[in-house]
N, C-alpha and C. Protein backbone atom coordinates (compact mmCIF):
# COMPACT_ATOMS: atom_id res chain seq x y z
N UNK A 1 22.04 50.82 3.09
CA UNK A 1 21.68 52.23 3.14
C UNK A 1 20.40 52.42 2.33
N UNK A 2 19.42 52.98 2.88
CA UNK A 2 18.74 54.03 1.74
C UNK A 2 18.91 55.05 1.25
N UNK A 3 18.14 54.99 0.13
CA UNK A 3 18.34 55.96 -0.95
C UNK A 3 17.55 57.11 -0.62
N UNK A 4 18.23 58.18 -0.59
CA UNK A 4 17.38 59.90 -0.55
C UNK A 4 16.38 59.97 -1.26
N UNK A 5 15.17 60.70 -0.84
CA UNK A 5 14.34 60.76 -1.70
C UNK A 5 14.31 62.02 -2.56
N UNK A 6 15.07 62.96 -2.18
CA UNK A 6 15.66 64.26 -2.89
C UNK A 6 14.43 64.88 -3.14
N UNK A 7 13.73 65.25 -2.82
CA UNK A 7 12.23 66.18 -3.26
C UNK A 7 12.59 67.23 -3.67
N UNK A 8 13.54 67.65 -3.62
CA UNK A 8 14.00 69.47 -4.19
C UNK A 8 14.50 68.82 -5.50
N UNK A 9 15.18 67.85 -5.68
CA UNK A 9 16.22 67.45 -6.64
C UNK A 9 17.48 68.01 -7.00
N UNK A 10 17.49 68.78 -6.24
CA UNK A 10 19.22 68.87 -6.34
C UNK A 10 19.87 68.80 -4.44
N UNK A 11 20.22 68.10 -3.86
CA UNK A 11 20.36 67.51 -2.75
C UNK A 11 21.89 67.18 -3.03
N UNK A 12 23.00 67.32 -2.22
CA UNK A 12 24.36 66.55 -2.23
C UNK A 12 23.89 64.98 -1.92
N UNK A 13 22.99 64.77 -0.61
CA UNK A 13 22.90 63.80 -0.42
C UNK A 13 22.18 62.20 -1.27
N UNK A 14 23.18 61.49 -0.94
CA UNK A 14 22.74 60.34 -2.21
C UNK A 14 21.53 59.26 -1.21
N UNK A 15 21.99 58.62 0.13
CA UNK A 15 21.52 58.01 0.66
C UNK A 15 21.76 58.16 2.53
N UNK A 16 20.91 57.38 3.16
CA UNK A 16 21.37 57.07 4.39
C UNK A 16 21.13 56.48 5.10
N UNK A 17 21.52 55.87 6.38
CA UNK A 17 21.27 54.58 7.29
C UNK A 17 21.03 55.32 8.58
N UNK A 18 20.09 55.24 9.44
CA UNK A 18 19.68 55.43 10.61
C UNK A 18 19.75 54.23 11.44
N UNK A 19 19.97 54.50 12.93
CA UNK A 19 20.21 53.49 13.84
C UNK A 19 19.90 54.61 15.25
N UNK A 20 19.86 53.96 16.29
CA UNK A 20 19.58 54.93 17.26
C UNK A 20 20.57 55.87 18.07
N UNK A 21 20.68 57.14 17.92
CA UNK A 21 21.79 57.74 18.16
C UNK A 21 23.20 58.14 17.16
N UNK A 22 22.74 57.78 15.87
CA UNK A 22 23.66 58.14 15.10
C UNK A 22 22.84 58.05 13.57
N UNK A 23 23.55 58.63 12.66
CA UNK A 23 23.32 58.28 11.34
C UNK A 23 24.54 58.94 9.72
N UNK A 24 24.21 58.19 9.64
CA UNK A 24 25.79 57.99 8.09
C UNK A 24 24.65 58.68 7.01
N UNK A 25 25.43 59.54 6.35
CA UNK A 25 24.83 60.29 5.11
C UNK A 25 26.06 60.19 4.31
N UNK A 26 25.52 59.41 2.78
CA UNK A 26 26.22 59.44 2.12
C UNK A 26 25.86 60.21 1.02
N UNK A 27 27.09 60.93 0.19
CA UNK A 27 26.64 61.72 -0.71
C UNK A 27 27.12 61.54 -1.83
N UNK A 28 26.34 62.52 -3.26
CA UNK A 28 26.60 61.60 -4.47
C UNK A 28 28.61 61.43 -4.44
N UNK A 29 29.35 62.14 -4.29
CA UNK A 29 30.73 61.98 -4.36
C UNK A 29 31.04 60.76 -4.07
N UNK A 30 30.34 60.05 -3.25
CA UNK A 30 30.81 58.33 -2.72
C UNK A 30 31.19 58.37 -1.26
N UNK A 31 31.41 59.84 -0.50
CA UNK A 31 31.94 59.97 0.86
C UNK A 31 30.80 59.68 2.03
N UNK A 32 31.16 58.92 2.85
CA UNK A 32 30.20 58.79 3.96
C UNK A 32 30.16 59.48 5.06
N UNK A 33 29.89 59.94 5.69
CA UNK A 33 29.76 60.60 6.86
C UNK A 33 29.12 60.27 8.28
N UNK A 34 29.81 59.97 8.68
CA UNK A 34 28.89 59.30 10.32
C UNK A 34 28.65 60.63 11.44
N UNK A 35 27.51 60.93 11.82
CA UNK A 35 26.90 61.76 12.86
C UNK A 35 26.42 61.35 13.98
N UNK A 36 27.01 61.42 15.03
CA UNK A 36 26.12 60.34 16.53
C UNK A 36 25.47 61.54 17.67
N UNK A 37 25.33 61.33 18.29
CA UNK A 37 24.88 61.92 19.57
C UNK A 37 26.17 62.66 20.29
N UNK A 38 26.91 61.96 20.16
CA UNK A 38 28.04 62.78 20.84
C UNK A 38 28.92 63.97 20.07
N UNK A 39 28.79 63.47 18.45
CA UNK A 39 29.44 64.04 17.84
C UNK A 39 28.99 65.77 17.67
N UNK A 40 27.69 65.20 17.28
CA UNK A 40 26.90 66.40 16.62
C UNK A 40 25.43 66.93 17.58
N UNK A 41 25.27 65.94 18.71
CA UNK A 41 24.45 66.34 19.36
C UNK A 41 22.80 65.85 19.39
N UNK A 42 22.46 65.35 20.37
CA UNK A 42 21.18 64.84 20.38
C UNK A 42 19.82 65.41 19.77
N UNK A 43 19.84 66.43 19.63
CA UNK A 43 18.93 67.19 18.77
C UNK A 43 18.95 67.51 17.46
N UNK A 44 20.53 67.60 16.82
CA UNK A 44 20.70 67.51 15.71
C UNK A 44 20.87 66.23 15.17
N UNK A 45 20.71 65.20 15.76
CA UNK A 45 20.60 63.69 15.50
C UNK A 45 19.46 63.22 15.24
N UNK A 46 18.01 63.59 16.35
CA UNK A 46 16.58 63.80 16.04
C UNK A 46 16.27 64.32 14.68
N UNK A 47 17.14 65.41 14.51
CA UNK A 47 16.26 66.41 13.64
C UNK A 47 16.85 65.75 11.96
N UNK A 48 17.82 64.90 11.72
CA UNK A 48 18.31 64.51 11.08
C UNK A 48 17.58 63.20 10.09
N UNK A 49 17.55 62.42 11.35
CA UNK A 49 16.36 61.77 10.82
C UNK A 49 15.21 61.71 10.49
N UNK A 50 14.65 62.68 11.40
CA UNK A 50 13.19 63.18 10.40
C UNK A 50 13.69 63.75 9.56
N UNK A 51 14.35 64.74 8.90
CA UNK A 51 14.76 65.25 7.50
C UNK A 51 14.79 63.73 6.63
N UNK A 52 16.04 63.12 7.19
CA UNK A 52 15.94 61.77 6.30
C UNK A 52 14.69 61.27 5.47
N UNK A 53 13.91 61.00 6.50
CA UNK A 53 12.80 60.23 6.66
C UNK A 53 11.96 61.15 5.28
N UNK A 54 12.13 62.44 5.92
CA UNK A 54 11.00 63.16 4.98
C UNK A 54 11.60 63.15 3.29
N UNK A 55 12.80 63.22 3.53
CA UNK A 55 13.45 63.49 1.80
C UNK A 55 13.67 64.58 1.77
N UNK A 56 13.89 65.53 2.15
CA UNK A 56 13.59 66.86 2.35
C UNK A 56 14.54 67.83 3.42
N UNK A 57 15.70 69.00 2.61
CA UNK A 57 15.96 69.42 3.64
C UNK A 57 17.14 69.09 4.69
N UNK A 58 17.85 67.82 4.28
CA UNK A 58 18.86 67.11 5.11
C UNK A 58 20.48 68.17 4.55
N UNK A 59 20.47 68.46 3.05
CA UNK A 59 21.75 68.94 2.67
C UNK A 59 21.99 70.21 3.51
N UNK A 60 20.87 71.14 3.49
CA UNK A 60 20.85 72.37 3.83
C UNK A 60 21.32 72.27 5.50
N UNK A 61 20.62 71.70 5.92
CA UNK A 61 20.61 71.46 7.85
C UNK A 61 21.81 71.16 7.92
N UNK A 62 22.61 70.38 7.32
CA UNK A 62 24.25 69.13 7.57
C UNK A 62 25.12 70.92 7.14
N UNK A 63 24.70 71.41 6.36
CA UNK A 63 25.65 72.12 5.70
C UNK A 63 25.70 74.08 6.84
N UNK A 64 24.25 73.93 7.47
CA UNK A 64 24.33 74.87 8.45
C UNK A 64 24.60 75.10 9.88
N UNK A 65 24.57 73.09 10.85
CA UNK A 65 24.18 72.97 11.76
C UNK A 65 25.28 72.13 11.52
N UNK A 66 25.46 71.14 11.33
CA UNK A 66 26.02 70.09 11.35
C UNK A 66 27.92 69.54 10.88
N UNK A 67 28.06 70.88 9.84
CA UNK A 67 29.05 70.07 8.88
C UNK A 67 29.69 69.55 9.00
N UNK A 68 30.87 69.96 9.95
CA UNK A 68 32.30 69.41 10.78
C UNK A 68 31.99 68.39 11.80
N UNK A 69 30.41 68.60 12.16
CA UNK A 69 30.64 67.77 13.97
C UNK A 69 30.34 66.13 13.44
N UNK A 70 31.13 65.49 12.45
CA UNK A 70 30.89 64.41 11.89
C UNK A 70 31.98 63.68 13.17
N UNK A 71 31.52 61.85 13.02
CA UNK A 71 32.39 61.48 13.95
C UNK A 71 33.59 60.51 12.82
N UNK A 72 33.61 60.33 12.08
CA UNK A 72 34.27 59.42 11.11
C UNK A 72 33.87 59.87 9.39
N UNK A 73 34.68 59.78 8.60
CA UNK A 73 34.39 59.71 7.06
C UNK A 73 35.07 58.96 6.65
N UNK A 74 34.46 58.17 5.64
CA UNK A 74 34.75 56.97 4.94
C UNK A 74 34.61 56.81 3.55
N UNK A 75 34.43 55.87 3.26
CA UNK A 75 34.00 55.83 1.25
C UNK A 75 33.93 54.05 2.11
């Protein structure tokens, strides 16, 4: 996994792994979260990873768009 780059600095999110069509956000609690295309939707899957990517912006989006449509949680 990578590590968040947190640019606001206060972010839930700790790290995350991108792959095509899905991506796992893990947060500081230790919980993982898997998001795919089917789960949460192809556009909110796009838009996810550019947040990733940027550092920027991923807690807020997961927490308005996203929260429930996870496909698996783990530790």
């Amino acid at each position: 996994m990578e590590r968040y780059r947190n640019l606001s600095g206060n972010s839930g999110v700790f790290a995350y792994e991108l792959s095509p069509g899905r991506i796992i956000v893990q947060f500081h609690d230790g919980w993982k979260y898997e998001y795919t295309n089917r789960s949460a939707g192809i556009e909110a899957i796009v838009t996810m990873h550019r947040l990733a990517r940027a550092g920027s912006g991923m807690s807020g989006f997961i927490s308005a768009h996203v929260m429930e449509r996870y496909s698996r949680k783990f530790r």
